[in-house]
N, C-alpha and C. Protein backbone atom coordinates (compact mmCIF):
# COMPACT_ATOMS: atom_id res chain seq x y z
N UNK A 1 23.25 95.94 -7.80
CA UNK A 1 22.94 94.53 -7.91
C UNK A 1 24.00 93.80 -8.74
N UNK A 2 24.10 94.33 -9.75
CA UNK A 2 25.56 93.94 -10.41
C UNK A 2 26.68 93.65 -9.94
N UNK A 3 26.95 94.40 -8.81
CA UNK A 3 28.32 94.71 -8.18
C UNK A 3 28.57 93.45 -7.68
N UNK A 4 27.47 93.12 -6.63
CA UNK A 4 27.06 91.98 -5.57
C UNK A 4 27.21 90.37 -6.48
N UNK A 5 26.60 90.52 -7.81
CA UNK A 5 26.35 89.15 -8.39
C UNK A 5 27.72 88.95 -9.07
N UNK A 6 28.40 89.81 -9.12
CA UNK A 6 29.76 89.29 -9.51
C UNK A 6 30.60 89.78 -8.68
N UNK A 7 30.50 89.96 -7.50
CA UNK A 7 31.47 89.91 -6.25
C UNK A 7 31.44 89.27 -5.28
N UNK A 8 30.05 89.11 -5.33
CA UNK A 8 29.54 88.44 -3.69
C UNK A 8 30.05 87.23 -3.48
N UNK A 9 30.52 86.45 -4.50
CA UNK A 9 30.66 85.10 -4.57
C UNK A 9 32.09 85.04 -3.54
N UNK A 10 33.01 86.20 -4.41
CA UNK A 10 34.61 86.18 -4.22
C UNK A 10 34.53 86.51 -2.70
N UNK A 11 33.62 87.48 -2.13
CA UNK A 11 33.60 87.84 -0.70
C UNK A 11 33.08 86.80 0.39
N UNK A 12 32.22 86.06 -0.33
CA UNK A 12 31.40 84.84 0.27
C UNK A 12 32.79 84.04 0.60
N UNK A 13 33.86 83.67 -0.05
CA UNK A 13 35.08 82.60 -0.63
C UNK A 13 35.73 82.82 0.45
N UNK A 14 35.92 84.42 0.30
CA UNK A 14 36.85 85.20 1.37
C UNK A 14 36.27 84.82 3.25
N UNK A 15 34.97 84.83 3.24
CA UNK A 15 34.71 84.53 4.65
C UNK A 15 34.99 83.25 5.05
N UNK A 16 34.97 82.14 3.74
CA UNK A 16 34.92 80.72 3.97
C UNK A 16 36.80 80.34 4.59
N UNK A 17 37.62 81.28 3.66
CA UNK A 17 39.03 81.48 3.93
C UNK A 17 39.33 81.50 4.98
N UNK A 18 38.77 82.66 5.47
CA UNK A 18 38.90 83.74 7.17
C UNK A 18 38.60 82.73 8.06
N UNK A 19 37.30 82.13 7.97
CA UNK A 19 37.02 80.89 9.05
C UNK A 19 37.81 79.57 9.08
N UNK A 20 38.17 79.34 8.02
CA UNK A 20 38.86 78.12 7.87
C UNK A 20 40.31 78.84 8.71
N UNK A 21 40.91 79.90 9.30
CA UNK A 21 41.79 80.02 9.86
C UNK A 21 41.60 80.49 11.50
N UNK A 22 40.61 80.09 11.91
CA UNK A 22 40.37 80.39 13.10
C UNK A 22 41.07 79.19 14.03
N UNK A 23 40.66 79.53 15.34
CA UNK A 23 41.38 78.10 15.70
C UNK A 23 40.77 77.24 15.75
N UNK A 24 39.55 76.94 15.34
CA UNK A 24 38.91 75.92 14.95
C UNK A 24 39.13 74.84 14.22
N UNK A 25 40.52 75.02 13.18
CA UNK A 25 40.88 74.87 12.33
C UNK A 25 42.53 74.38 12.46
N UNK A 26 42.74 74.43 13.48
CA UNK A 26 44.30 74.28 13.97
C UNK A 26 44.74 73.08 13.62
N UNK A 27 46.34 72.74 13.46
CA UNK A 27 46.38 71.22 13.32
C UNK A 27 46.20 70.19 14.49
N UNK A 28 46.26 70.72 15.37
CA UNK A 28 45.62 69.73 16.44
C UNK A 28 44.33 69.27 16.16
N UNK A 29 43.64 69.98 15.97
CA UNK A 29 42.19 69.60 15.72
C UNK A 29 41.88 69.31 14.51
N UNK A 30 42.62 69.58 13.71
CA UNK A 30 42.06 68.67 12.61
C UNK A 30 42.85 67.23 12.27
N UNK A 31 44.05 67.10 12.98
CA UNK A 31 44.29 65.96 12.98
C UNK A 31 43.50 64.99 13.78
N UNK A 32 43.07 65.58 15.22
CA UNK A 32 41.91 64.85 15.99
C UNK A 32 40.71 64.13 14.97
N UNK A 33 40.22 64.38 13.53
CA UNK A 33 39.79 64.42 12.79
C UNK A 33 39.67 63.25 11.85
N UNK A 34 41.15 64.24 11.17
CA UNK A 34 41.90 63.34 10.34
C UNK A 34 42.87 62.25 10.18
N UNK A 35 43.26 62.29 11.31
CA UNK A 35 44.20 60.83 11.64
C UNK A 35 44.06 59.80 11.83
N UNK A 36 42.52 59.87 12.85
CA UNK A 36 41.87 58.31 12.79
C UNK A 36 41.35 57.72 11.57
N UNK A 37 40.96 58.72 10.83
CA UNK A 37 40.44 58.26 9.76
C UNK A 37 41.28 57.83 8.62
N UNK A 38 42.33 58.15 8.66
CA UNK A 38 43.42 57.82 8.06
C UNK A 38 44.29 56.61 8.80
N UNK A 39 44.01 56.65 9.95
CA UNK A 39 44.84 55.18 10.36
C UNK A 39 43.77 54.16 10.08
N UNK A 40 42.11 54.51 9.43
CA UNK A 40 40.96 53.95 9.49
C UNK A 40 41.82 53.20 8.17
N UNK A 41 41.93 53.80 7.14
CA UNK A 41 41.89 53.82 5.84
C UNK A 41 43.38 53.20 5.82
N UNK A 42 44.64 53.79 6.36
CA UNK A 42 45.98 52.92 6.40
C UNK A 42 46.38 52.21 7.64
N UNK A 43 45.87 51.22 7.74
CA UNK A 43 45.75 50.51 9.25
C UNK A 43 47.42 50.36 9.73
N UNK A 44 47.79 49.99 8.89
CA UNK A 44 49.86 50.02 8.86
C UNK A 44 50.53 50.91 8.61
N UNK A 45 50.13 52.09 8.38
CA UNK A 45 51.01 53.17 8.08
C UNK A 45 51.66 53.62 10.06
N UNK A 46 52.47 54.08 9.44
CA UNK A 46 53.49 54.77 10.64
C UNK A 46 52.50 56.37 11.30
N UNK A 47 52.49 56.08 12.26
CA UNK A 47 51.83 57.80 12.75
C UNK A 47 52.67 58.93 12.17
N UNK A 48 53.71 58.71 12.06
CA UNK A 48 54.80 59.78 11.57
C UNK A 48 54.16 59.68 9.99
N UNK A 49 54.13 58.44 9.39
CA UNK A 49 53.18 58.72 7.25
C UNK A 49 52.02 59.36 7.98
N UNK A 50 51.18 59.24 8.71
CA UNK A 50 49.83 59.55 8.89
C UNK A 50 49.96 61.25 8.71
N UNK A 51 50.83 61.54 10.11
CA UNK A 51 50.98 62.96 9.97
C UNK A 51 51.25 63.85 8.75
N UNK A 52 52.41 63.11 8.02
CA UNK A 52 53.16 63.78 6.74
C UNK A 52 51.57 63.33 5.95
N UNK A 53 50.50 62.78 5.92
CA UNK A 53 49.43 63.16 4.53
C UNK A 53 48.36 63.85 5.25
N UNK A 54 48.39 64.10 6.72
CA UNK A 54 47.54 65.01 6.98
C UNK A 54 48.28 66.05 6.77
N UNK A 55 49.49 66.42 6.55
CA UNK A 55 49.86 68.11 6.57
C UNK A 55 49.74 68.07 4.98
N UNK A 56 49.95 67.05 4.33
CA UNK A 56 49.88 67.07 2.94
C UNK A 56 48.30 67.65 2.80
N UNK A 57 47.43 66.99 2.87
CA UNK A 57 45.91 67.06 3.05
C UNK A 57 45.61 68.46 3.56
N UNK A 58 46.36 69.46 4.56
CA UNK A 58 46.22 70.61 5.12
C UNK A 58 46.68 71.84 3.62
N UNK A 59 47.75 71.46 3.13
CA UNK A 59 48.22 72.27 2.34
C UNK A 59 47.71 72.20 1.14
N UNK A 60 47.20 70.63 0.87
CA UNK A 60 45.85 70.69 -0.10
C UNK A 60 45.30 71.42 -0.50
N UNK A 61 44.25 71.74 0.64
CA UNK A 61 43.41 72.54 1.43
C UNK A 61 43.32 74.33 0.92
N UNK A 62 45.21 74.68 1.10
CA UNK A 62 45.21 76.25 0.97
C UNK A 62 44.97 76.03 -0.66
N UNK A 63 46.13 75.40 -1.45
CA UNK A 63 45.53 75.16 -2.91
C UNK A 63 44.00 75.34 -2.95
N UNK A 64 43.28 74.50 -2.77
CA UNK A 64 41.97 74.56 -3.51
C UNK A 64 41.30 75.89 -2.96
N UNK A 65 41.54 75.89 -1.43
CA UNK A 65 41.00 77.46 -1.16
C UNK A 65 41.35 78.85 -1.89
N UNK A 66 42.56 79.03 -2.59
CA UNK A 66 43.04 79.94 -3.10
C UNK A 66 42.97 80.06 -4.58
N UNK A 67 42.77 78.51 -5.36
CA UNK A 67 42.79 78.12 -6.65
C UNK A 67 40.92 78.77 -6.94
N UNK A 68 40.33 78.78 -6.15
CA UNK A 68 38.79 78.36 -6.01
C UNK A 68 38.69 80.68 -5.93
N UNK A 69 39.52 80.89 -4.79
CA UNK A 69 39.59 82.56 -4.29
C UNK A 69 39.67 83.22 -6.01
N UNK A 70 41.19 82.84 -6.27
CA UNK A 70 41.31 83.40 -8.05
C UNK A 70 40.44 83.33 -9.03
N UNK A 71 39.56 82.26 -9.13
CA UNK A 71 38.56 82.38 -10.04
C UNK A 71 37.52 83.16 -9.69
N UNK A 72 37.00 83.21 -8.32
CA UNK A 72 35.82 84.23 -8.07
C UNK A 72 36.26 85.52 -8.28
N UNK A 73 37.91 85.92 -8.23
CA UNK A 73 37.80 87.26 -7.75
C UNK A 73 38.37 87.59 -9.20
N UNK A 74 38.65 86.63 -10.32
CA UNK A 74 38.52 87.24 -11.78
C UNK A 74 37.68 87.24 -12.77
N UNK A 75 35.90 86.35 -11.81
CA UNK A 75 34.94 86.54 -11.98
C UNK A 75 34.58 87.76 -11.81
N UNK A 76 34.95 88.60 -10.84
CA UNK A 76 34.34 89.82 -10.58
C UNK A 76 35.12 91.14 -11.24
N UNK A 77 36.17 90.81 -11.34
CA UNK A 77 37.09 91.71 -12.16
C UNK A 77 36.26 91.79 -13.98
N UNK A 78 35.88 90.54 -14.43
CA UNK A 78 35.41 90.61 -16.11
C UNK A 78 34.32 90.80 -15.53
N UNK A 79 33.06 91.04 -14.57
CA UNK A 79 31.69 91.20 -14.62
C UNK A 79 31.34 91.19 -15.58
N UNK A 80 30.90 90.05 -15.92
CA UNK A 80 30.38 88.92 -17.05
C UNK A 80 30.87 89.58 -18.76
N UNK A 81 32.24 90.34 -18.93
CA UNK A 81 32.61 90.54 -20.23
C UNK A 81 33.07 89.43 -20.28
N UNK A 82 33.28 88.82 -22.11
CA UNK A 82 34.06 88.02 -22.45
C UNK A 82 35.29 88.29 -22.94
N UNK A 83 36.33 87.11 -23.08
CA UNK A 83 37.68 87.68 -23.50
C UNK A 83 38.37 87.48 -22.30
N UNK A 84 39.63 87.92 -22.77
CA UNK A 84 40.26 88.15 -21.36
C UNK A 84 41.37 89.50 -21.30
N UNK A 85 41.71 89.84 -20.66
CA UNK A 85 42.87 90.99 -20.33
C UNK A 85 43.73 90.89 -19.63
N UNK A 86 44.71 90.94 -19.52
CA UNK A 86 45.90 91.09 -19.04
C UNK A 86 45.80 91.83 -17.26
N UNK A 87 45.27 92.89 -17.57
CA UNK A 87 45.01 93.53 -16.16
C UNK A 87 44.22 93.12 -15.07
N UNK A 88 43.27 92.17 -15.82
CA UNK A 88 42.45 91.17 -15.17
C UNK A 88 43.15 90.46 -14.23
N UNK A 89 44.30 89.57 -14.98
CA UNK A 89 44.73 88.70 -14.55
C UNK A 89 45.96 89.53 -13.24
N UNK A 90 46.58 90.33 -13.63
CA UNK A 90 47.19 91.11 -13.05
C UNK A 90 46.64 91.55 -11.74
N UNK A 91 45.47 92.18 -12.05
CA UNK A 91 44.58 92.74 -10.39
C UNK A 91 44.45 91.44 -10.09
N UNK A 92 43.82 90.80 -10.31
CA UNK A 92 43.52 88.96 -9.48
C UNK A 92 44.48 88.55 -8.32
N UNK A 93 45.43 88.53 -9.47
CA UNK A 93 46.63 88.08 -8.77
C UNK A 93 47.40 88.81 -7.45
N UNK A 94 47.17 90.33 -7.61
CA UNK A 94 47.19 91.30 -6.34
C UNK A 94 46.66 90.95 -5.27
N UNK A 95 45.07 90.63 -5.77
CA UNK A 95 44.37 90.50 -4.42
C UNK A 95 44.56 89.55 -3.90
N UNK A 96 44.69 88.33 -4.73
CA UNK A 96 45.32 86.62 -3.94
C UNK A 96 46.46 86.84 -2.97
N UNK A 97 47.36 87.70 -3.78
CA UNK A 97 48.58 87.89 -2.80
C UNK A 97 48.77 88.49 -1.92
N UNK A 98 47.73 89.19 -1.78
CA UNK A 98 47.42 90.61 -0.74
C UNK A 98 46.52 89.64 0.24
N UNK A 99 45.27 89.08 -0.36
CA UNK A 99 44.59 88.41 0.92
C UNK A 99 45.57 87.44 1.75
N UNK A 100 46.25 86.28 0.67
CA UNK A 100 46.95 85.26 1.68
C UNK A 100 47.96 85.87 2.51
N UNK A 101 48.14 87.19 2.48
CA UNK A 101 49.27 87.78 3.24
C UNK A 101 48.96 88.16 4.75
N UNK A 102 47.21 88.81 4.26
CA UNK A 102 46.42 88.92 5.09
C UNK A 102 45.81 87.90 6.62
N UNK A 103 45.56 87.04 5.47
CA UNK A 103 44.61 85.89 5.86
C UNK A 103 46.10 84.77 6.98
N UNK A 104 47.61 84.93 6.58
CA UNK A 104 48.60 84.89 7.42
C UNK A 104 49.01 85.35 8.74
N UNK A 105 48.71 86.65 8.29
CA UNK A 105 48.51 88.15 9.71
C UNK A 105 47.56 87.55 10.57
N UNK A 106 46.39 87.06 10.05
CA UNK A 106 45.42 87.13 10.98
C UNK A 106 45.45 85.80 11.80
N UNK A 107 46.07 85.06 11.30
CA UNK A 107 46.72 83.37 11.97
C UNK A 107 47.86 84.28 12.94
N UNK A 108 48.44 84.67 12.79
CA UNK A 108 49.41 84.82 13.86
C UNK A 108 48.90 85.45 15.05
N UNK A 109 47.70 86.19 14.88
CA UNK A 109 47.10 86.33 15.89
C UNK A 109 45.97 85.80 16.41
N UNK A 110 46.08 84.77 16.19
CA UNK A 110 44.83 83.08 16.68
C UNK A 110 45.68 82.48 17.53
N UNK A 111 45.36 82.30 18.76
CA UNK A 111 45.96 81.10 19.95
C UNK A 111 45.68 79.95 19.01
N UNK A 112 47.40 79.34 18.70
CA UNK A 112 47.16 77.50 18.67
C UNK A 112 47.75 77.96 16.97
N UNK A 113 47.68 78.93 16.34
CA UNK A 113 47.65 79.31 14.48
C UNK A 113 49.19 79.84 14.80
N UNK A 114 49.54 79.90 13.49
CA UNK A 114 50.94 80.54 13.67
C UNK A 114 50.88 80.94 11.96
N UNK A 115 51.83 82.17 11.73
CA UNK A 115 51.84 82.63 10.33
C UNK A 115 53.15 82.28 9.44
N UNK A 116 52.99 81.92 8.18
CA UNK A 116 53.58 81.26 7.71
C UNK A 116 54.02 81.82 5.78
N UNK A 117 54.96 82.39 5.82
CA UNK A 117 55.79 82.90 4.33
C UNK A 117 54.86 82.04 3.25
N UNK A 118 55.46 80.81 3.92
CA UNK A 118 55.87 79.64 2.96
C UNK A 118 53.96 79.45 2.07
N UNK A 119 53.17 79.42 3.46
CA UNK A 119 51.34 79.49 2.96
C UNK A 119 51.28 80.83 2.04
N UNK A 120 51.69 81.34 2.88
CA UNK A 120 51.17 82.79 1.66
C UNK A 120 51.75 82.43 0.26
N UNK A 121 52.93 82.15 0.27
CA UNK A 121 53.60 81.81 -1.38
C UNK A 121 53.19 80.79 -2.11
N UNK A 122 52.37 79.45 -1.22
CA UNK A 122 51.35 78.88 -1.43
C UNK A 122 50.19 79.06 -1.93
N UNK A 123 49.74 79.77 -1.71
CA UNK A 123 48.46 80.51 -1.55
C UNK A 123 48.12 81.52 -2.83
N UNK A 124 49.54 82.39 -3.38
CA UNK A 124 49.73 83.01 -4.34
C UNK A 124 49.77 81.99 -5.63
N UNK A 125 50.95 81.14 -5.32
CA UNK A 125 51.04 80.47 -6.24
C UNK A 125 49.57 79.74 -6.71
N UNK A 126 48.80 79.16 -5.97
CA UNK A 126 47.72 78.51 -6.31
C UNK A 126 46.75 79.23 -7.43
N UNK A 127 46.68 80.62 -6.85
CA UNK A 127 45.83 81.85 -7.71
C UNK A 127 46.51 82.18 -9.03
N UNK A 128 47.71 81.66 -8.81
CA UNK A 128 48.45 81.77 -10.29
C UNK A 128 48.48 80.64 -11.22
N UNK A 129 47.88 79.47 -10.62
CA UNK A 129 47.63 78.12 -11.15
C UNK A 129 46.54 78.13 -11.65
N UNK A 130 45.12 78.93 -11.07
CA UNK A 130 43.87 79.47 -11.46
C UNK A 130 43.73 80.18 -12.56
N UNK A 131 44.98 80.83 -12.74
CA UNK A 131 45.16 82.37 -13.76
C UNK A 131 45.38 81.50 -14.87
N UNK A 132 46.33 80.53 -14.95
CA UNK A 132 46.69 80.16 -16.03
C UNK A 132 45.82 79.38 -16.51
N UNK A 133 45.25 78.48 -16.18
CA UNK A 133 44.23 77.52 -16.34
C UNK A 133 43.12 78.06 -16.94
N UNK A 134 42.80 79.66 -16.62
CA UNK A 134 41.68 80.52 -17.00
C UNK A 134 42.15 80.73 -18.18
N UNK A 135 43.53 81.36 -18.27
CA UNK A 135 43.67 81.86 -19.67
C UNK A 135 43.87 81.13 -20.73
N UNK A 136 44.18 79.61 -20.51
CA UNK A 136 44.22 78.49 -21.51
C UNK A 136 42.68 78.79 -21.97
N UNK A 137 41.92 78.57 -21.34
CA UNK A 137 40.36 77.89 -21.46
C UNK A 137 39.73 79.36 -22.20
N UNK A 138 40.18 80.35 -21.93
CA UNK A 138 40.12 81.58 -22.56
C UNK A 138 40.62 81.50 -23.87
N UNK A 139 41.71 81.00 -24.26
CA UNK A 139 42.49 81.16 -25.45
C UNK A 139 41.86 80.06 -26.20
N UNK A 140 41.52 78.59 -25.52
CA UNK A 140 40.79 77.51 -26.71
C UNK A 140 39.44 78.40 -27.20
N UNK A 141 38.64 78.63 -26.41
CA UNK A 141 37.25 79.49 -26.40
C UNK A 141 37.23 80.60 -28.32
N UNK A 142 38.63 81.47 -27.67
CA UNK A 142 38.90 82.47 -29.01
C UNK A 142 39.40 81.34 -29.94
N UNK A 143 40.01 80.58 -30.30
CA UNK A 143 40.38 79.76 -31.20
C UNK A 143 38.92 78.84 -31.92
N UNK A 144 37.98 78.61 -30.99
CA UNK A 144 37.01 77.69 -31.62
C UNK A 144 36.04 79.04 -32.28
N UNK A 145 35.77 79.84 -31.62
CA UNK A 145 35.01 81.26 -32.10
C UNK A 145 35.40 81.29 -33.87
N UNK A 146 36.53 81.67 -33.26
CA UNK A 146 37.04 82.10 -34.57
C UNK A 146 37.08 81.13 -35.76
N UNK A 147 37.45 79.85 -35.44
CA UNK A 147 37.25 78.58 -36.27
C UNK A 147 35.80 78.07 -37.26
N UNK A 148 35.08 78.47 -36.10
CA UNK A 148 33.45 78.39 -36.23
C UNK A 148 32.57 79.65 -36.81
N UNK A 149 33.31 80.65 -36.71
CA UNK A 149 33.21 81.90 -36.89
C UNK A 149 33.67 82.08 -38.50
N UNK A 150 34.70 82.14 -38.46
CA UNK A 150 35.40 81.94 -39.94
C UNK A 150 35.04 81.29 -41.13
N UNK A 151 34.56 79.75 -40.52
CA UNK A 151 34.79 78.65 -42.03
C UNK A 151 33.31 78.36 -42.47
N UNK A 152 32.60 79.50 -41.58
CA UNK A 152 31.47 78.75 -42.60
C UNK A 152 30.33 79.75 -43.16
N UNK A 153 31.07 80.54 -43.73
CA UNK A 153 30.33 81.61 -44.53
C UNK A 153 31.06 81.33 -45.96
């Protein structure tokens, strides 16, 4: 039960990933989507700006999916210890880089998807934007402990 309540989340993340790369998900179709609504919203913009903030808006997308992947899956790495570790952050970062490598592979074999370096290094990088952000918020955490901890005995 343990295993599940601090994994399930990261595996739950992982299916949301996997689907979001089907071809369901292609840029054709999500510009079908997103473009009107964006020529809704920039009635004068050029179809050519429209396109460049829907691919902006697409790559968004891998950010928060991958920024969102790193925290569940170094949720499940500390199963609810506090603190932080180094190896933590280290395995995390494996699996981000290992799934988006994955989660690439499996676009290249989707009619309409195509696989892409540049997403995966995207994709890594994002989980490394997660990492750091964790370990700030980790490091204020030990600093107030200790502050609060310290000065008033």
């Amino acid at each position: 039960m343990r295993l599940l309540r601090y994994w399930g989340p990261a595996v739950i993340w992982a299916l949301v990933i996997t689907s979001a790369s089907t071809g369901s998900f292609t840029t054709e179709r999500t510009a079908g989507h997103i473009i009107p609504f964006l020529h809704w919203l920039f009635p004068h913009a050029t179809f050519d700006t429209l396109e460049h903030i829907h691919n902006g808006i697409r790559k968004g997308g891998h950010v928060f999916e991958y920024f969102v992947f790193a925290l569940l899956v170094l949720r499940g790495f500390r199963s609810g210890r506090a603190g932080w570790l180094r190896t933590w952050a280290i395995s995390t970062l494996i699996v981000v880089a290992c799934f988006a490598g994955l989660d690439e592979l499996h676009q290249a074999l989707v009619p309409g998807r195509g696989a892409s370096a540049w997403d995966a290094l995207l994709d890594t990088a994002a989980g490394a934007l997660a990492l750091l952000l964790a370990w700030r918020l980790a490091r204020q955490r030990e600093k107030r402990e200790v502050t609060w901890g310290g000065g008033a005995h």
